[in-house]
Protein backbone atom coordinates (compact mmCIF):
# COMPACT_ATOMS: atom_id res chain seq x y z
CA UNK A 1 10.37 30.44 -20.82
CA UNK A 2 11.83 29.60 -17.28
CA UNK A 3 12.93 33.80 -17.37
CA UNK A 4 9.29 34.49 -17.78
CA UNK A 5 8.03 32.33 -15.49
CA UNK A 6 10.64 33.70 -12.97
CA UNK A 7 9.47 37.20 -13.70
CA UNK A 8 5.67 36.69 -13.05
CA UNK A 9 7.07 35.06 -9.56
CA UNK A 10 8.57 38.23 -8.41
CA UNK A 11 6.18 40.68 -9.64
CA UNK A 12 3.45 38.84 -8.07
CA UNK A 13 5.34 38.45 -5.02
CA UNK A 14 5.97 42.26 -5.11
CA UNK A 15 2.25 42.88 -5.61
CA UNK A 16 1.30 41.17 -2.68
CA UNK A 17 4.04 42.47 -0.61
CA UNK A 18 2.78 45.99 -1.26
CA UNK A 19 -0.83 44.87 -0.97
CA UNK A 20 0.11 43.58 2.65
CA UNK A 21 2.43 46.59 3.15
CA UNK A 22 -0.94 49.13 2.52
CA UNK A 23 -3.41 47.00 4.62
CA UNK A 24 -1.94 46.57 7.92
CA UNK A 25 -4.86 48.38 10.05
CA UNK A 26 -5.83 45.64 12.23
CA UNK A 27 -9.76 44.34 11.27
CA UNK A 28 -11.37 42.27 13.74
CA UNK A 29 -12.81 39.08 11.99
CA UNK A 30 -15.86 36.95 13.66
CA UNK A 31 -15.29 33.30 13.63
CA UNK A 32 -18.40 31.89 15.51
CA UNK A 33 -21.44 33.55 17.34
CA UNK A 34 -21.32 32.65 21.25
CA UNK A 35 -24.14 32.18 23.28
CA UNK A 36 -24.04 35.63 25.07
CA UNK A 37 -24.55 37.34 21.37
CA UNK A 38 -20.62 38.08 20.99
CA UNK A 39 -18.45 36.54 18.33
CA UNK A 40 -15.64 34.87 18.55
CA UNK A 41 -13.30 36.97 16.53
CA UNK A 42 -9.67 37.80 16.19
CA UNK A 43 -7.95 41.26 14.78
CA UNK A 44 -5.71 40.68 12.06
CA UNK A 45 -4.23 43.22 9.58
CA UNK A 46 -6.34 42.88 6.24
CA UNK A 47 -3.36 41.63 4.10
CA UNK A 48 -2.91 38.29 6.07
CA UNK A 49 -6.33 38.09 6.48
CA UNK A 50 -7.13 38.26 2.56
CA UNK A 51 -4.37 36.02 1.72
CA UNK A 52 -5.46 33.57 4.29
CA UNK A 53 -9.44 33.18 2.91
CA UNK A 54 -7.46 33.43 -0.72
CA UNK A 55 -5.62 30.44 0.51
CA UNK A 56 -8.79 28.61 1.93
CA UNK A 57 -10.59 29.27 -1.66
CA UNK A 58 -7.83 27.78 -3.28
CA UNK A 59 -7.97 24.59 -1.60
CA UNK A 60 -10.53 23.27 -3.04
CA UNK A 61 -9.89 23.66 -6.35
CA UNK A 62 -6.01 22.49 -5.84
CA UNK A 63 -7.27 19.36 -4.17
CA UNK A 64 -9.23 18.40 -7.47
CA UNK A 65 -6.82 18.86 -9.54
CA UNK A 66 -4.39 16.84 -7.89
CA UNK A 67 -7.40 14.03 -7.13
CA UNK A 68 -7.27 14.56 -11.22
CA UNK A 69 -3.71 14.30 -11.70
CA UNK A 70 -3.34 11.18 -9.96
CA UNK A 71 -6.42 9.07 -11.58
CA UNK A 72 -4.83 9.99 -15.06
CA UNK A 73 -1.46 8.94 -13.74
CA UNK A 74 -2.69 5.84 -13.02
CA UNK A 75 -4.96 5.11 -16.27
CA UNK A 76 -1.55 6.06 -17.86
CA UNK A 77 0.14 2.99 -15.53
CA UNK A 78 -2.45 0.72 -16.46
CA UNK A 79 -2.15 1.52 -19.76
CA UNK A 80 1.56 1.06 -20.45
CA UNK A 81 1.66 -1.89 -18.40
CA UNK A 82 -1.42 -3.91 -20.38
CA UNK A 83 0.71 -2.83 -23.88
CA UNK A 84 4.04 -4.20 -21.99
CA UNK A 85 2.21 -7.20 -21.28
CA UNK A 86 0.46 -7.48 -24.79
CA UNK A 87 4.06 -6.53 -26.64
CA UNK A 88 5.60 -9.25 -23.70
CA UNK A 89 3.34 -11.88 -24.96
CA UNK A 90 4.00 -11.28 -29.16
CA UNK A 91 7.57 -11.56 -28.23
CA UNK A 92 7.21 -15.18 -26.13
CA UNK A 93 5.16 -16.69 -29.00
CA UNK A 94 7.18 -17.53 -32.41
CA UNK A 95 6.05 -15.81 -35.48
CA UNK A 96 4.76 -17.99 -37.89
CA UNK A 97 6.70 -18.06 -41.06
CA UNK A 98 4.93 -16.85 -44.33
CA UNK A 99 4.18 -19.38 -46.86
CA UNK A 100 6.71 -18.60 -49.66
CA UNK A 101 5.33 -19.47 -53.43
CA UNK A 102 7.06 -22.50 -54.86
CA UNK A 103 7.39 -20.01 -58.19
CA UNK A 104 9.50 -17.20 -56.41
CA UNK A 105 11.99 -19.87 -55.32
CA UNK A 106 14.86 -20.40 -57.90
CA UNK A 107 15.31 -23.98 -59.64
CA UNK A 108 18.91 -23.00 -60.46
CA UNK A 109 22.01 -22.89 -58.44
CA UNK A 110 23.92 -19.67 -59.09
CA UNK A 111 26.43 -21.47 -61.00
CA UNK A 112 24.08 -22.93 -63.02
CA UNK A 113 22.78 -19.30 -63.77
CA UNK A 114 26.16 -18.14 -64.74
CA UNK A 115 26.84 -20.75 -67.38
CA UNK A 116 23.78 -19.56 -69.11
């Protein structure tokens, strides 16, 4: 699995490469309108520029799911530590002993059994 995973790594890393690579004309990108009817812009080659708003997009979505991943680690803490408690707390009190039926229980010693 890891050669697979290693495999998709470089041919997406090639992809983008070459994607950059093609699109290196120089774009100019408004930021902000200014007063005087101009925008504030810069002029970046279209690669960097699409994996820089592909970036920003992904964000968002990264940020939940690590706001995700870290609530269920902790219900998983709480979790294991109210059963360590609970398992903690059958082990301090002593079991009671089962009542044992007087009719199970043998009358006769063993060498008593033997003679017969």
């Amino acid at each position: 699995m890891q050669v697979i995973r290693t495999i998709a790594w470089i041919v997406l890393t090639a992809v983008l490469v070459a994607f950059i690579a093609m699109n290196w004309t120089k774009v100019p990108v408004n930021f902000w309108p200014l007063a005087d009817g101009n925008y504030f812009h810069f002029e970046w080659p279209v690669g960097v520029v699409a994996l820089l708003f592909f970036g920003f997009g992904m964000l968002p979505v990264w940020a939940y799911l690590r706001a995700v991943r870290w609530r269920l680690n902790r219900r998983i803490a709480s979790l294991e530590n109210s059963l360590r408690a609970t398992s903690m707390a059958s082990l301090a009190t002593p079991a009671e002993a089962a009542p044992v039926a007087s009719d199970t229980i043998p009358t006769e010693t063993p060498s008593e059994i033997e003679k017969s």
